[in-house]
Protein backbone atom coordinates (compact mmCIF):
# COMPACT_ATOMS: atom_id res chain seq x y z
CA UNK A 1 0.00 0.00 0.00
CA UNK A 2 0.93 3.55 -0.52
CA UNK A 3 0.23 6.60 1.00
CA UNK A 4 -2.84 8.40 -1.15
CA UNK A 5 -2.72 11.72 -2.19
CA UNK A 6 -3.63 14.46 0.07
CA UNK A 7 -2.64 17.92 -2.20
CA UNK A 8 -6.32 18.66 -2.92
CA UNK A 9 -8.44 19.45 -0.20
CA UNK A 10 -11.44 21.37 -2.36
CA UNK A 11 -9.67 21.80 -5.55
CA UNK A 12 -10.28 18.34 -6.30
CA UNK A 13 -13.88 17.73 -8.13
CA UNK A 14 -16.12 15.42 -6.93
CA UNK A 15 -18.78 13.29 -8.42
CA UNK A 16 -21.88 12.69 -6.68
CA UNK A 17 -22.05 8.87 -6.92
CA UNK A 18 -24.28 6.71 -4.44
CA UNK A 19 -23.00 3.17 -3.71
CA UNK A 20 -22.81 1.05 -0.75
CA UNK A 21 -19.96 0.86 1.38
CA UNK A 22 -18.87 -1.09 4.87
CA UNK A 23 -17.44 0.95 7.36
CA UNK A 24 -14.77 0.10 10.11
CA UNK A 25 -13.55 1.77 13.05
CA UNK A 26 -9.84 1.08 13.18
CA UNK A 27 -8.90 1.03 17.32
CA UNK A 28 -6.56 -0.15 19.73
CA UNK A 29 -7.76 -2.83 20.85
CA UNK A 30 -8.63 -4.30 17.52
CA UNK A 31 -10.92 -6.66 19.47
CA UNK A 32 -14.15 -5.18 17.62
CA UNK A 33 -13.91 -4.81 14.63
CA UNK A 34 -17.41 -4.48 13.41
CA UNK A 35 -18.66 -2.85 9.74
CA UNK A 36 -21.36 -0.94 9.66
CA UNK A 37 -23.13 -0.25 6.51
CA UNK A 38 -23.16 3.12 4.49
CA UNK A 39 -23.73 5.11 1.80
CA UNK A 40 -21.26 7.23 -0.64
CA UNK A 41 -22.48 11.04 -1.47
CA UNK A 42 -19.63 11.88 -3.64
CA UNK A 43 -16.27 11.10 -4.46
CA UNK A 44 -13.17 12.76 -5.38
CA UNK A 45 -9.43 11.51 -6.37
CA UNK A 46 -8.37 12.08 -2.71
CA UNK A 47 -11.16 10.83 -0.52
CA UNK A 48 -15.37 10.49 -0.18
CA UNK A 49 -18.28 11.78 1.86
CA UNK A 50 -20.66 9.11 3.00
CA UNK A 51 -24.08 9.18 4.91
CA UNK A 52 -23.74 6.93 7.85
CA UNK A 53 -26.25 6.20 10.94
CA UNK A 54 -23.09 6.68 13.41
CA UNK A 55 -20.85 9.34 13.83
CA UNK A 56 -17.12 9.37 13.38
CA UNK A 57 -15.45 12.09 14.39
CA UNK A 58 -12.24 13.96 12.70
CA UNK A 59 -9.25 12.21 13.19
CA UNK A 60 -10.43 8.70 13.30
CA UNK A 61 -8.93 5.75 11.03
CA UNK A 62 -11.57 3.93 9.16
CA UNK A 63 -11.14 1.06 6.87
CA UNK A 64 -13.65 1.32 4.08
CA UNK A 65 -14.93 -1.10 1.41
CA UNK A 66 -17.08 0.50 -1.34
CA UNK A 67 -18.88 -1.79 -3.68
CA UNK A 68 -18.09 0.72 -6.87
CA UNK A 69 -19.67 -0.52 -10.05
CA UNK A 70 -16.91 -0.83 -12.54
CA UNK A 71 -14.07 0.41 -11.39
CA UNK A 72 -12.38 -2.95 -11.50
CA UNK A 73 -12.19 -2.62 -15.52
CA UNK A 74 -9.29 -0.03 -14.84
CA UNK A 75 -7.13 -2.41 -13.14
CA UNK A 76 -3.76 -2.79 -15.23
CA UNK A 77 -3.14 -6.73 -14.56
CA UNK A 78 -4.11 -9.84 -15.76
CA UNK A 79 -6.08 -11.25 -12.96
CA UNK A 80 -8.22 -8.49 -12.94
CA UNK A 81 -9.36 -9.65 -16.67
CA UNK A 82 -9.76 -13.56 -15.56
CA UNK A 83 -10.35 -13.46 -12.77
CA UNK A 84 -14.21 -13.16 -11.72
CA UNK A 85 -13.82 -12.32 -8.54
CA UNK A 86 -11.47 -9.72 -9.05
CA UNK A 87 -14.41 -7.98 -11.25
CA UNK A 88 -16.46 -7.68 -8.32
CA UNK A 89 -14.43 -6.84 -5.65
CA UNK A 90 -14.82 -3.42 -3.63
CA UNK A 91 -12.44 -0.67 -3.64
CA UNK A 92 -10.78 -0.87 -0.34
CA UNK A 93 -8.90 1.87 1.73
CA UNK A 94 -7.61 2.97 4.83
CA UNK A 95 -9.13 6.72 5.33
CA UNK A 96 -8.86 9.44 8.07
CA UNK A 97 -12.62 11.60 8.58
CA UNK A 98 -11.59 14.94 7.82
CA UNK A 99 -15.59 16.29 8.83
CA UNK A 100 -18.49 15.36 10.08
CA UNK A 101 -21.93 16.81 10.14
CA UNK A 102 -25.44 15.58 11.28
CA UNK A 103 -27.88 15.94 8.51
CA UNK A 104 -30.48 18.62 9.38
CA UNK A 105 -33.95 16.34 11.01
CA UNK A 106 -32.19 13.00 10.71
CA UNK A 107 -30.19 10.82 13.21
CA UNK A 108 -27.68 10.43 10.26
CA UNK A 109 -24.28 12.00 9.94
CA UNK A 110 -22.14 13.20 6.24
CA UNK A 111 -18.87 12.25 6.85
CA UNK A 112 -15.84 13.20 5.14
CA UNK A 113 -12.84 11.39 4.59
CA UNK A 114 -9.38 11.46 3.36
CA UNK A 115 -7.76 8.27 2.21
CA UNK A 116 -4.18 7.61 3.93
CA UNK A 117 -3.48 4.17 2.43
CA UNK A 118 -4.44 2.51 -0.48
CA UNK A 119 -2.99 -0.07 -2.98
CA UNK A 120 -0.97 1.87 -5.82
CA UNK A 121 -2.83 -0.62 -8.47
CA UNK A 122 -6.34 0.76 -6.70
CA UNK A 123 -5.88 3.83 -6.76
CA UNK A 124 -4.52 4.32 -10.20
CA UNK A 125 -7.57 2.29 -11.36
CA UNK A 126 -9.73 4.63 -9.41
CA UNK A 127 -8.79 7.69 -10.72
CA UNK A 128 -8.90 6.30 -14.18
CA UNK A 129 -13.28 5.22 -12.97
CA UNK A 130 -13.44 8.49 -12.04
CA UNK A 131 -11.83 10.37 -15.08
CA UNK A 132 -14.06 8.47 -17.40
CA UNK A 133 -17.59 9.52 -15.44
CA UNK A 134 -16.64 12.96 -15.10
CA UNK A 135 -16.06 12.51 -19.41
CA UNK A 136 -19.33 11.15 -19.87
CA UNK A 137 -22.32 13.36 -19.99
């Protein structure tokens, strides 16, 4: 894994794209380690905002798993084209929440994160997804 990107805090556009990701709290002890379920807002090159039912607050470490419809066709490798599992496996990072808001009249929360680690192969597939959407009309 490699350290993501961090040089665009706003400058970086986002795409507002729902999908379903799983959420984990990353904490000493790593005893529980449950994922919680959530949904993406938007995402950018650099990091996401998701709606979740709990609230994370800035600073913590999450581990996140989004379920990203076709991002797996930018992976660069060979197993990514045989293999069928590779095709349908989430986008995975380590992230840091950046913000956090509770929506106005709803026991929900926006939460913003940065990503800190991510696989170089990922990540460069990623950006390449979200190149082509913000391309497409």
């Amino acid at each position: 894994m490699v350290e993501a990107t961090a040089h665009c805090r706003r400058e970086c556009p986002r795409l507002d794209r729902q999908a379903a990701l799983m959420v984990t709290k990353l904490q000493y002890p790593m005893t529980n380690l449950e994922a919680k379920p959530a949904t993406t807002k938007n995402l950018a090159e650099n990091g996401l905002c998701f709606t979740a039912e709990e609230l994370y607050e800035p600073g913590t470490i999450l581990q996140l798993s989004v379920h990203l419809h076709g991002w797996q066709h930018y992976l660069n490798n060979i197993i990514a084209i045989l293999d069928a599992g590779t095709a349908s496996k989430p986008l995975t990072a380590i992230a840091e929440v950046v913000w956090a808001q509770q929506l106005q009249d709803e026991e929900k929360y926006d939460i913003g994160v940065r990503f800190k680690d991510i696989y170089v192969d990922d990540l460069r597939a990623f950006k390449k997804y979200l190149e082509k959407l913000f391309r497409t009309p």
